[in-house]
PDB file of N, CA and C in Angstrom:
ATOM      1  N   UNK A   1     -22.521  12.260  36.505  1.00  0.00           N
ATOM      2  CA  UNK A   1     -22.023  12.842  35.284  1.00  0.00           C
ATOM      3  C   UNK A   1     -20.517  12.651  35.165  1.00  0.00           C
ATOM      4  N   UNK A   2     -19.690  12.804  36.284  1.00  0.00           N
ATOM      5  CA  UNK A   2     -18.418  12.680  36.582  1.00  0.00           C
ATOM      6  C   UNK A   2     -17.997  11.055  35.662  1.00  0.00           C
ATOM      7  N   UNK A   3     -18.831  10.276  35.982  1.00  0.00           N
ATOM      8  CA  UNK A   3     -18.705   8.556  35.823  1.00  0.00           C
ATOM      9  C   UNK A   3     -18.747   8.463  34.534  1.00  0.00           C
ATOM     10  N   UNK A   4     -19.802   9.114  33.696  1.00  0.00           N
ATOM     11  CA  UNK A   4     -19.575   9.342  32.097  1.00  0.00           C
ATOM     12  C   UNK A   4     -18.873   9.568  31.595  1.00  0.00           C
ATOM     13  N   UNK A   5     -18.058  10.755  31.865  1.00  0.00           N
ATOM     14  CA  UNK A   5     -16.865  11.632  31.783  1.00  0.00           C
ATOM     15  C   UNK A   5     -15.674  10.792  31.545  1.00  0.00           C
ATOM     16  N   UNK A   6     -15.404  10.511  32.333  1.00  0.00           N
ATOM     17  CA  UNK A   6     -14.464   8.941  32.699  1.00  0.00           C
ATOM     18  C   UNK A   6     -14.424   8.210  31.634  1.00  0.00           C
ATOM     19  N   UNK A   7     -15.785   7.133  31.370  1.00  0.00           N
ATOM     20  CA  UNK A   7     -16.192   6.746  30.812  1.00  0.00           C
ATOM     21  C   UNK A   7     -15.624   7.165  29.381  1.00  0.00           C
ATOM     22  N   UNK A   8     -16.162   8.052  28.963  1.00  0.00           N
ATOM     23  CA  UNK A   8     -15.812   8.963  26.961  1.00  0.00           C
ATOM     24  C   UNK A   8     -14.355   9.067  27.157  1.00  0.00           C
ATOM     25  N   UNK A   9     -13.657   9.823  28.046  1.00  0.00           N
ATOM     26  CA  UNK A   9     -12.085   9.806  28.005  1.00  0.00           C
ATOM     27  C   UNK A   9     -12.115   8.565  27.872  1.00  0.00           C
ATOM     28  N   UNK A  10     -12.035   7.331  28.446  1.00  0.00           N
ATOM     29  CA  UNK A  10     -11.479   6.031  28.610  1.00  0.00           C
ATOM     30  C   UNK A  10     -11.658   5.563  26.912  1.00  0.00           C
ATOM     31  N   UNK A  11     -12.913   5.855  26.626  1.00  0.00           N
ATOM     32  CA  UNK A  11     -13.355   5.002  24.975  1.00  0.00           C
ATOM     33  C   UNK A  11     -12.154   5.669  23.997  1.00  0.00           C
ATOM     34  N   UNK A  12     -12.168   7.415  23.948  1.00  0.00           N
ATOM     35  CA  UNK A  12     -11.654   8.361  23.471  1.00  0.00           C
ATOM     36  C   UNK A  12      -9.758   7.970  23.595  1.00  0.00           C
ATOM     37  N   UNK A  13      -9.307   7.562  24.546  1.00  0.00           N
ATOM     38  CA  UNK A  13      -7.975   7.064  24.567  1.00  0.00           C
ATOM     39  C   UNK A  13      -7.770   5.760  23.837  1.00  0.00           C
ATOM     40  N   UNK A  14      -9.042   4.796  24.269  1.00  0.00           N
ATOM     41  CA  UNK A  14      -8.299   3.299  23.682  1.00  0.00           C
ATOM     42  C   UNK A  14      -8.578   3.330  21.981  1.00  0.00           C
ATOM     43  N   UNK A  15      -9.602   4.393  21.715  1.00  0.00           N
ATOM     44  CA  UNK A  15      -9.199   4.663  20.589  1.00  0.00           C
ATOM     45  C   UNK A  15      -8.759   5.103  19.355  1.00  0.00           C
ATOM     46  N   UNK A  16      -7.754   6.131  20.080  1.00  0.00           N
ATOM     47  CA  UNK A  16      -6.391   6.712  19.197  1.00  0.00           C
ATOM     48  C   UNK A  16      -5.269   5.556  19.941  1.00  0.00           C
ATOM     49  N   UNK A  17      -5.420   5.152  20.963  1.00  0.00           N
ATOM     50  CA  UNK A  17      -4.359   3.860  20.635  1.00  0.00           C
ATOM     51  C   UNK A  17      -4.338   3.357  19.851  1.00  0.00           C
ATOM     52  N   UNK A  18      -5.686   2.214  19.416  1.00  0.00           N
ATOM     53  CA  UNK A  18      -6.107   1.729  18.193  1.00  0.00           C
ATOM     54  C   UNK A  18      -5.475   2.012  17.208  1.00  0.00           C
ATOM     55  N   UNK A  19      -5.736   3.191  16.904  1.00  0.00           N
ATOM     56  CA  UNK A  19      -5.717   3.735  15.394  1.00  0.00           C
ATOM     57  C   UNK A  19      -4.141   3.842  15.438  1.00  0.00           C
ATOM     58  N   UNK A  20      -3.545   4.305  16.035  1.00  0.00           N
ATOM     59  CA  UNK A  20      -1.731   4.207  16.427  1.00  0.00           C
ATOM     60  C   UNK A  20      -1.356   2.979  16.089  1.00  0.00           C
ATOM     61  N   UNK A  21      -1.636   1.916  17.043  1.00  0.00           N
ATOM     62  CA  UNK A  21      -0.788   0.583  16.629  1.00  0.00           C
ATOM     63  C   UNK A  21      -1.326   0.134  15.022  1.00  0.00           C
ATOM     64  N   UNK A  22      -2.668   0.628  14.469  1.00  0.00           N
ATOM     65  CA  UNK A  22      -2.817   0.131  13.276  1.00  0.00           C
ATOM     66  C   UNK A  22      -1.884   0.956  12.246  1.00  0.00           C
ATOM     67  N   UNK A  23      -1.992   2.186  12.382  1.00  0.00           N
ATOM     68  CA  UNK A  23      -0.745   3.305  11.319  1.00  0.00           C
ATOM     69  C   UNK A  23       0.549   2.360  11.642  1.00  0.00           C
ATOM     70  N   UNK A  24       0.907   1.955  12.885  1.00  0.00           N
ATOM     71  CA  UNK A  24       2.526   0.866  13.068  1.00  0.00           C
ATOM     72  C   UNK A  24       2.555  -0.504  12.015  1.00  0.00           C
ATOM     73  N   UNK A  25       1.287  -1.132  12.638  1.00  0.00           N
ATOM     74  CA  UNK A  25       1.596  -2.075  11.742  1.00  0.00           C
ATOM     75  C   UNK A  25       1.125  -2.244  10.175  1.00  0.00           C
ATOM     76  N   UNK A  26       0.148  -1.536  10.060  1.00  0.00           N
ATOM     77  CA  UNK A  26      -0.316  -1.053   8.495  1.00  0.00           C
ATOM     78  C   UNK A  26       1.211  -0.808   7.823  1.00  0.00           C
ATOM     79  N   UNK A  27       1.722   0.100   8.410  1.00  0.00           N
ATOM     80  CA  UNK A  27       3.157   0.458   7.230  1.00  0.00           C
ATOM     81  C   UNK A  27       4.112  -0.364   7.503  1.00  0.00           C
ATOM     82  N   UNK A  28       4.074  -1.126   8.468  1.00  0.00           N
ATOM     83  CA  UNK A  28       5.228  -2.407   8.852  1.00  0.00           C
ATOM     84  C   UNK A  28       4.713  -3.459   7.427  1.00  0.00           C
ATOM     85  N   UNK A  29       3.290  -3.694   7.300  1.00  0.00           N
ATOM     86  CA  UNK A  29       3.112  -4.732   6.535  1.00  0.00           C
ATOM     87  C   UNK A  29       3.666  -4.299   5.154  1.00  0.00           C
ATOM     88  N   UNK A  30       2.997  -3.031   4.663  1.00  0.00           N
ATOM     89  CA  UNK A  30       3.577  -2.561   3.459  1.00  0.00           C
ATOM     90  C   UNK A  30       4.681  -2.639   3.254  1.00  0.00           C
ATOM     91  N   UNK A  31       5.924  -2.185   3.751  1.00  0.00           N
ATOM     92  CA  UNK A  31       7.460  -1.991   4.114  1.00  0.00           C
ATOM     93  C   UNK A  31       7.842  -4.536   3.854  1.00  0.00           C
ATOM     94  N   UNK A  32       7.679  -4.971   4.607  1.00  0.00           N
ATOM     95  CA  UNK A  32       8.017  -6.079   4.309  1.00  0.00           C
ATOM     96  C   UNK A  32       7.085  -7.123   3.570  1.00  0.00           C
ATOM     97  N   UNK A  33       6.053  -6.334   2.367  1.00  0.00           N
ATOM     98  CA  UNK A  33       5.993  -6.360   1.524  1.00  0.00           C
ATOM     99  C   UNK A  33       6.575  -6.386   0.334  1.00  0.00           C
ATOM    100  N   UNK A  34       7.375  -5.205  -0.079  1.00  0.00           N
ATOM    101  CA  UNK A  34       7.588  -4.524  -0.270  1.00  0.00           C
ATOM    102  C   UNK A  34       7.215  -3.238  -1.279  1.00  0.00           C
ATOM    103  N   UNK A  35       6.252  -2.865  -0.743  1.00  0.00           N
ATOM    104  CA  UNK A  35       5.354  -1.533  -1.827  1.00  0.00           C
ATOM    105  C   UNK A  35       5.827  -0.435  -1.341  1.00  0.00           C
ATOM    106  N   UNK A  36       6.132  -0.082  -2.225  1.00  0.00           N
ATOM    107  CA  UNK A  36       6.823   1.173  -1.694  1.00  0.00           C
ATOM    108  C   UNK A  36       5.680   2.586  -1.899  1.00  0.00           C
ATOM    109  N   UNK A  37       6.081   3.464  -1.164  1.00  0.00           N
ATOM    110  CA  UNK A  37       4.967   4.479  -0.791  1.00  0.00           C
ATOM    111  C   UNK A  37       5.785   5.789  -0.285  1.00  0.00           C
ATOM    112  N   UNK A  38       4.715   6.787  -0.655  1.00  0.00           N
ATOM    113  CA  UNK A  38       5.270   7.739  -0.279  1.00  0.00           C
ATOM    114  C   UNK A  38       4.126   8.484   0.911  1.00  0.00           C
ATOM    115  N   UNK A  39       4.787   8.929   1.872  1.00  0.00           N
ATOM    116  CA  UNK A  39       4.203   9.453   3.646  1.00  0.00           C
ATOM    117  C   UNK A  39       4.203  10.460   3.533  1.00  0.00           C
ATOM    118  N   UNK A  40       2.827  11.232   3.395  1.00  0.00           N
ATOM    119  CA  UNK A  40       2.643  12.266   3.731  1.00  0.00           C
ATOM    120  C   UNK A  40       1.957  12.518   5.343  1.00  0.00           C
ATOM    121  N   UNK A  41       2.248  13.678   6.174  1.00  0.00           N
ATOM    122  CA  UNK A  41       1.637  14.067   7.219  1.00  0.00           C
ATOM    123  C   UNK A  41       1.892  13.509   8.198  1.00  0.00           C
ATOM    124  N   UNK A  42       3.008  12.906   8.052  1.00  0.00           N
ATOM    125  CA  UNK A  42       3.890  12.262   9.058  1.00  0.00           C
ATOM    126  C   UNK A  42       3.680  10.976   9.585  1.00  0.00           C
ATOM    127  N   UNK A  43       3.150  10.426   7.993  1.00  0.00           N
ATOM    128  CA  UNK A  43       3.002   8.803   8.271  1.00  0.00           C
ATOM    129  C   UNK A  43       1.359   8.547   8.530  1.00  0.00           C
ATOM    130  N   UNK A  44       0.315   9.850   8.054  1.00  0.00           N
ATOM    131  CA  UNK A  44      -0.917   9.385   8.521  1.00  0.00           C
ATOM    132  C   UNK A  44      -1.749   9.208   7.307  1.00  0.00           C
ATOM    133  N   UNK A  45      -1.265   9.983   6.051  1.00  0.00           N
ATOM    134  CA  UNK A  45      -1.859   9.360   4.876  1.00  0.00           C
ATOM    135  C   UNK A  45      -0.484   8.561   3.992  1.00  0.00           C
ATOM    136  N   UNK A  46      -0.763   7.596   3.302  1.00  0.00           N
ATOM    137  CA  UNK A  46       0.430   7.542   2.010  1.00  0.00           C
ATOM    138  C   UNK A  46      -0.218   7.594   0.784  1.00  0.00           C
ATOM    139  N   UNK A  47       0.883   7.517  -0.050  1.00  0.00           N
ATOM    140  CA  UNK A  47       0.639   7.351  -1.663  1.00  0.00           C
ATOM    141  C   UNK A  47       0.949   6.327  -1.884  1.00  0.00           C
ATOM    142  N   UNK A  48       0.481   5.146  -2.417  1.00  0.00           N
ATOM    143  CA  UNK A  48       0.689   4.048  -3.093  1.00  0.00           C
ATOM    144  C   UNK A  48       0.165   3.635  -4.531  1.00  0.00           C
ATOM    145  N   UNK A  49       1.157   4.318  -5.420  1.00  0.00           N
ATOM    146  CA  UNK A  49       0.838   4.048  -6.695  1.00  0.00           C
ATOM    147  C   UNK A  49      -0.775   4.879  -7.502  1.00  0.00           C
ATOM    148  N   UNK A  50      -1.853   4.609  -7.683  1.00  0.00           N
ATOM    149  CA  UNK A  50      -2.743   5.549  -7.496  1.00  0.00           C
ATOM    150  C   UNK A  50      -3.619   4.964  -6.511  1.00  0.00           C
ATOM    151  N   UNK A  51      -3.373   4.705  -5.490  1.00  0.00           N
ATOM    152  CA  UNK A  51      -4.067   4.870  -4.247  1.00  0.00           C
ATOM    153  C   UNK A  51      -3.633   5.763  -3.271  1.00  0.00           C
ATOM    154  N   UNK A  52      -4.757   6.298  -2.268  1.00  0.00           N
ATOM    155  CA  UNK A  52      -4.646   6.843  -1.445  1.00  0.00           C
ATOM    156  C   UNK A  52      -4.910   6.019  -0.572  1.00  0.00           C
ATOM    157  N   UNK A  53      -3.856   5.913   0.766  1.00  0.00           N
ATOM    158  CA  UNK A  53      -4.200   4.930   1.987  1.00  0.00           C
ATOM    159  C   UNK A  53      -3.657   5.747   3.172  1.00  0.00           C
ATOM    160  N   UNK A  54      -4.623   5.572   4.427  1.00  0.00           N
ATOM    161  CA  UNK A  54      -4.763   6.144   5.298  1.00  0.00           C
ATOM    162  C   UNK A  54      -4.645   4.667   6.767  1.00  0.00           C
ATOM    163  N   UNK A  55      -3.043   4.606   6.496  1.00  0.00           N
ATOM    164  CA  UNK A  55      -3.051   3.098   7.358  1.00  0.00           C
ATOM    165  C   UNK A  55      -3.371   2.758   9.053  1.00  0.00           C
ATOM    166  N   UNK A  56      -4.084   4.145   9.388  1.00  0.00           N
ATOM    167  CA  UNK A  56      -4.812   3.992  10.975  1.00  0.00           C
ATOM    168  C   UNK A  56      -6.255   4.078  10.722  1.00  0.00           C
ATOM    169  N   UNK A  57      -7.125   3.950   9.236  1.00  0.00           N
ATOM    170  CA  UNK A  57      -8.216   3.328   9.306  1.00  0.00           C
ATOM    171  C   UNK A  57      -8.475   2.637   8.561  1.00  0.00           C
ATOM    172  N   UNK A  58      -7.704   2.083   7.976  1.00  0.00           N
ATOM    173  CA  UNK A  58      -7.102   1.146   6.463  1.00  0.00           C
ATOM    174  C   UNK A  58      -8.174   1.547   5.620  1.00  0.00           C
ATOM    175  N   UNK A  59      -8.720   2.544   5.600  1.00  0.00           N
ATOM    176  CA  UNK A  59      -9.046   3.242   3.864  1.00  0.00           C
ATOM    177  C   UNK A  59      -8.178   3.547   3.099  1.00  0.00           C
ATOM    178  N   UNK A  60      -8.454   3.152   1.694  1.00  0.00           N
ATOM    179  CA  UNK A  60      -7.739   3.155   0.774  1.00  0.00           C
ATOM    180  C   UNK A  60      -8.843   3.866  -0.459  1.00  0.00           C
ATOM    181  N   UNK A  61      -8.668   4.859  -1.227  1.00  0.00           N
ATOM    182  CA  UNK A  61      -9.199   5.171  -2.553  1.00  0.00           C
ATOM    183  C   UNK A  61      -8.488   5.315  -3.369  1.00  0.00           C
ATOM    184  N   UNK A  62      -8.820   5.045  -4.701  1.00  0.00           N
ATOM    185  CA  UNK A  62      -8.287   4.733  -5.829  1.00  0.00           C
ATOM    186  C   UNK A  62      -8.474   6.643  -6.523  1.00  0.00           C
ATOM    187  N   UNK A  63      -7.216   6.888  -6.896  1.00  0.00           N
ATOM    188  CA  UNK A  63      -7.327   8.230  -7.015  1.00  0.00           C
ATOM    189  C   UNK A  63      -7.888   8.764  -8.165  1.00  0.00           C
ATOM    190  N   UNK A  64      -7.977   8.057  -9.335  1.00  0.00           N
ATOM    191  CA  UNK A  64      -8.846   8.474 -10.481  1.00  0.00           C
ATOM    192  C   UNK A  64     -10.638   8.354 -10.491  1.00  0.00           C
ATOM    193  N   UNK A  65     -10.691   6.889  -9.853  1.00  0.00           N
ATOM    194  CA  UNK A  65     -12.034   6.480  -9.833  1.00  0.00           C
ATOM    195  C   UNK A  65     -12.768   6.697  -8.701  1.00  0.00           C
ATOM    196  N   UNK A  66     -12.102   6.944  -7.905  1.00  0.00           N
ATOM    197  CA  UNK A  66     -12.618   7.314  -6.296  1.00  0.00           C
ATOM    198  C   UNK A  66     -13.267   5.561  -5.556  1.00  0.00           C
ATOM    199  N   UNK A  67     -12.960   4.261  -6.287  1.00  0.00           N
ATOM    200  CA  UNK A  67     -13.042   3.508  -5.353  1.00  0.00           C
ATOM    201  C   UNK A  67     -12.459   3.066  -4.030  1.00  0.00           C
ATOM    202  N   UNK A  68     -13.335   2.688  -3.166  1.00  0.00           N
ATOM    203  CA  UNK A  68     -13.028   2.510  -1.755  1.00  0.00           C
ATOM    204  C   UNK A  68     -12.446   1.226  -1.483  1.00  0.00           C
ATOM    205  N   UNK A  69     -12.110   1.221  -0.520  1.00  0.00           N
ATOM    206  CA  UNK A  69     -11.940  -0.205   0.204  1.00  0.00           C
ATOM    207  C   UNK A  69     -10.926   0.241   1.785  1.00  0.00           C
ATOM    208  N   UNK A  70     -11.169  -1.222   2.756  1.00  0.00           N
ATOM    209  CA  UNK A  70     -10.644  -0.838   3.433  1.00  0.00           C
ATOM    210  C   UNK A  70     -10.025  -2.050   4.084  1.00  0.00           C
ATOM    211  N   UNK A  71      -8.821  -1.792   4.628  1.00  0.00           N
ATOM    212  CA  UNK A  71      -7.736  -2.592   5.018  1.00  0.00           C
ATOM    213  C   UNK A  71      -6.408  -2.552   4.704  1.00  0.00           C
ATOM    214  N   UNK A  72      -5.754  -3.205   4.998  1.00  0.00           N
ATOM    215  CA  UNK A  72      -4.427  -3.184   4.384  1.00  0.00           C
ATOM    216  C   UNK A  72      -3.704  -4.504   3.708  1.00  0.00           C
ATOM    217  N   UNK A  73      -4.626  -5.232   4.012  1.00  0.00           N
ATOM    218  CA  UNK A  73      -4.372  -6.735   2.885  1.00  0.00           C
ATOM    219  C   UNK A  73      -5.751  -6.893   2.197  1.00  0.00           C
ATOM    220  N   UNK A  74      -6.633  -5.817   2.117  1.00  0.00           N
ATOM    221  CA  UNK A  74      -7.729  -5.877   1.306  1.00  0.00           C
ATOM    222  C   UNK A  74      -6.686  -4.547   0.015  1.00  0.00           C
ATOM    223  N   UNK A  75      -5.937  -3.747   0.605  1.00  0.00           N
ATOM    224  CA  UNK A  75      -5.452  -3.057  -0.320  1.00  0.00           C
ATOM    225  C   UNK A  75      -3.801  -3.856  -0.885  1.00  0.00           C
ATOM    226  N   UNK A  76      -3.963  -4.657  -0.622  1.00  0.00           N
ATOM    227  CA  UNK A  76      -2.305  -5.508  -0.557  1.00  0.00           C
ATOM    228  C   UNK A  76      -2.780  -6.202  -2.049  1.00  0.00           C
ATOM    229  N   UNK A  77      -4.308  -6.760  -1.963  1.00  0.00           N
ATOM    230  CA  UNK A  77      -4.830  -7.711  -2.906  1.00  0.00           C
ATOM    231  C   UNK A  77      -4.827  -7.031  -4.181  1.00  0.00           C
ATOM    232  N   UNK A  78      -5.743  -5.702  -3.873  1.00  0.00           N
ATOM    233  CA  UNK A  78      -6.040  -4.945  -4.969  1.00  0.00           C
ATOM    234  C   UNK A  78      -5.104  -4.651  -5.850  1.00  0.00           C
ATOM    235  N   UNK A  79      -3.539  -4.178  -5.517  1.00  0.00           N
ATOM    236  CA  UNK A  79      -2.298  -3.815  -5.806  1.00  0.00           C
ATOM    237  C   UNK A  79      -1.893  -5.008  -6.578  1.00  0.00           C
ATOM    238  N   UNK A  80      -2.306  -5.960  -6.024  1.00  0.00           N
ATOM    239  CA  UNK A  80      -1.657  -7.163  -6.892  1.00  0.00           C
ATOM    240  C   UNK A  80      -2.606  -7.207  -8.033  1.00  0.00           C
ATOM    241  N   UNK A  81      -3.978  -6.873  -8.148  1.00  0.00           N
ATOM    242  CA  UNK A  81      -4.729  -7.440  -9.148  1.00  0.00           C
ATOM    243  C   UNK A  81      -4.366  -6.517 -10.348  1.00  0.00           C
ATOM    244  N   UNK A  82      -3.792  -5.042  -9.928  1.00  0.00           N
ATOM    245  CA  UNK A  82      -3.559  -4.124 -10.886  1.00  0.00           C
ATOM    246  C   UNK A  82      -2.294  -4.388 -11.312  1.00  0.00           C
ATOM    247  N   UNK A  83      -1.105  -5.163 -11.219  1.00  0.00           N
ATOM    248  CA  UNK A  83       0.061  -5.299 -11.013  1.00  0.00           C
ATOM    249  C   UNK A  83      -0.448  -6.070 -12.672  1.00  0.00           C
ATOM    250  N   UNK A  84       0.217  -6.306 -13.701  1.00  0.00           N
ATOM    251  CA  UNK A  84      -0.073  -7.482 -14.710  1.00  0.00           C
ATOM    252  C   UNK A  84       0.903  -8.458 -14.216  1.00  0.00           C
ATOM    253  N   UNK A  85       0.962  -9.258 -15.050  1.00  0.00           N
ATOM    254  CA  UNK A  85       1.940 -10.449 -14.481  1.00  0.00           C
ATOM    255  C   UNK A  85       2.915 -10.335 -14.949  1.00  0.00           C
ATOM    256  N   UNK A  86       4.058 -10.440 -14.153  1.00  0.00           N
ATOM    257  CA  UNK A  86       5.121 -10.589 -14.456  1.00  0.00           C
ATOM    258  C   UNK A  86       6.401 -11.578 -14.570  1.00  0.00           C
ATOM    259  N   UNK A  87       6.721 -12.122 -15.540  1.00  0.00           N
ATOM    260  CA  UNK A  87       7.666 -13.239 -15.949  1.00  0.00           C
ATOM    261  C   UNK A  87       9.124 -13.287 -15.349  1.00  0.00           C
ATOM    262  N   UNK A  88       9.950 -13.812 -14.571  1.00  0.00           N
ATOM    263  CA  UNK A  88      11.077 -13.144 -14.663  1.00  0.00           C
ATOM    264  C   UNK A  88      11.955 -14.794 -14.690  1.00  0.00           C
TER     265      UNK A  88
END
């Protein structure tokens, strides 16, 4: 039972590491992007425009319609498709 134990801690650590280096580089990508966002909860949900993104499991919902998606260049795309075009 001891060996199990072990075992679940070991899974249970590597993955809130996981989810850590993804919240790092999830908002690294956004940031030299540049989309700007606002961090709530100390960087574990943001606001991006009307999305909600949660960049340590790259869910993203759309705050009126409640669509999903998940990633952070699956939500990079979306942002652009809502963006109209712009001339400059």
């Amino acid at each position: 039972m001891s060996e199990q134990c072990e075992i679940f801690r070991a899974m249970a650590e590597h993955r809130q590491a996981k989810r850590r280096a993804n919240n790092a580089s999830s908002t690294e990508i956004l940031r030299k992007n540049g989309i700007e966002f606002v961090s709530k909860n100390n960087g574990a949900h943001l606001i991006i425009g009307q999305y909600n993104f949660w960049p340590s499991t790259g869910l993203f919902i759309h705050r009126k319609t409640n669509a999903r998606g998940r990633g952070v260049f699956n939500l990079l795309k979306t942002l652009q498709k809502d963006q109209p075009c712009q001339n400059t």
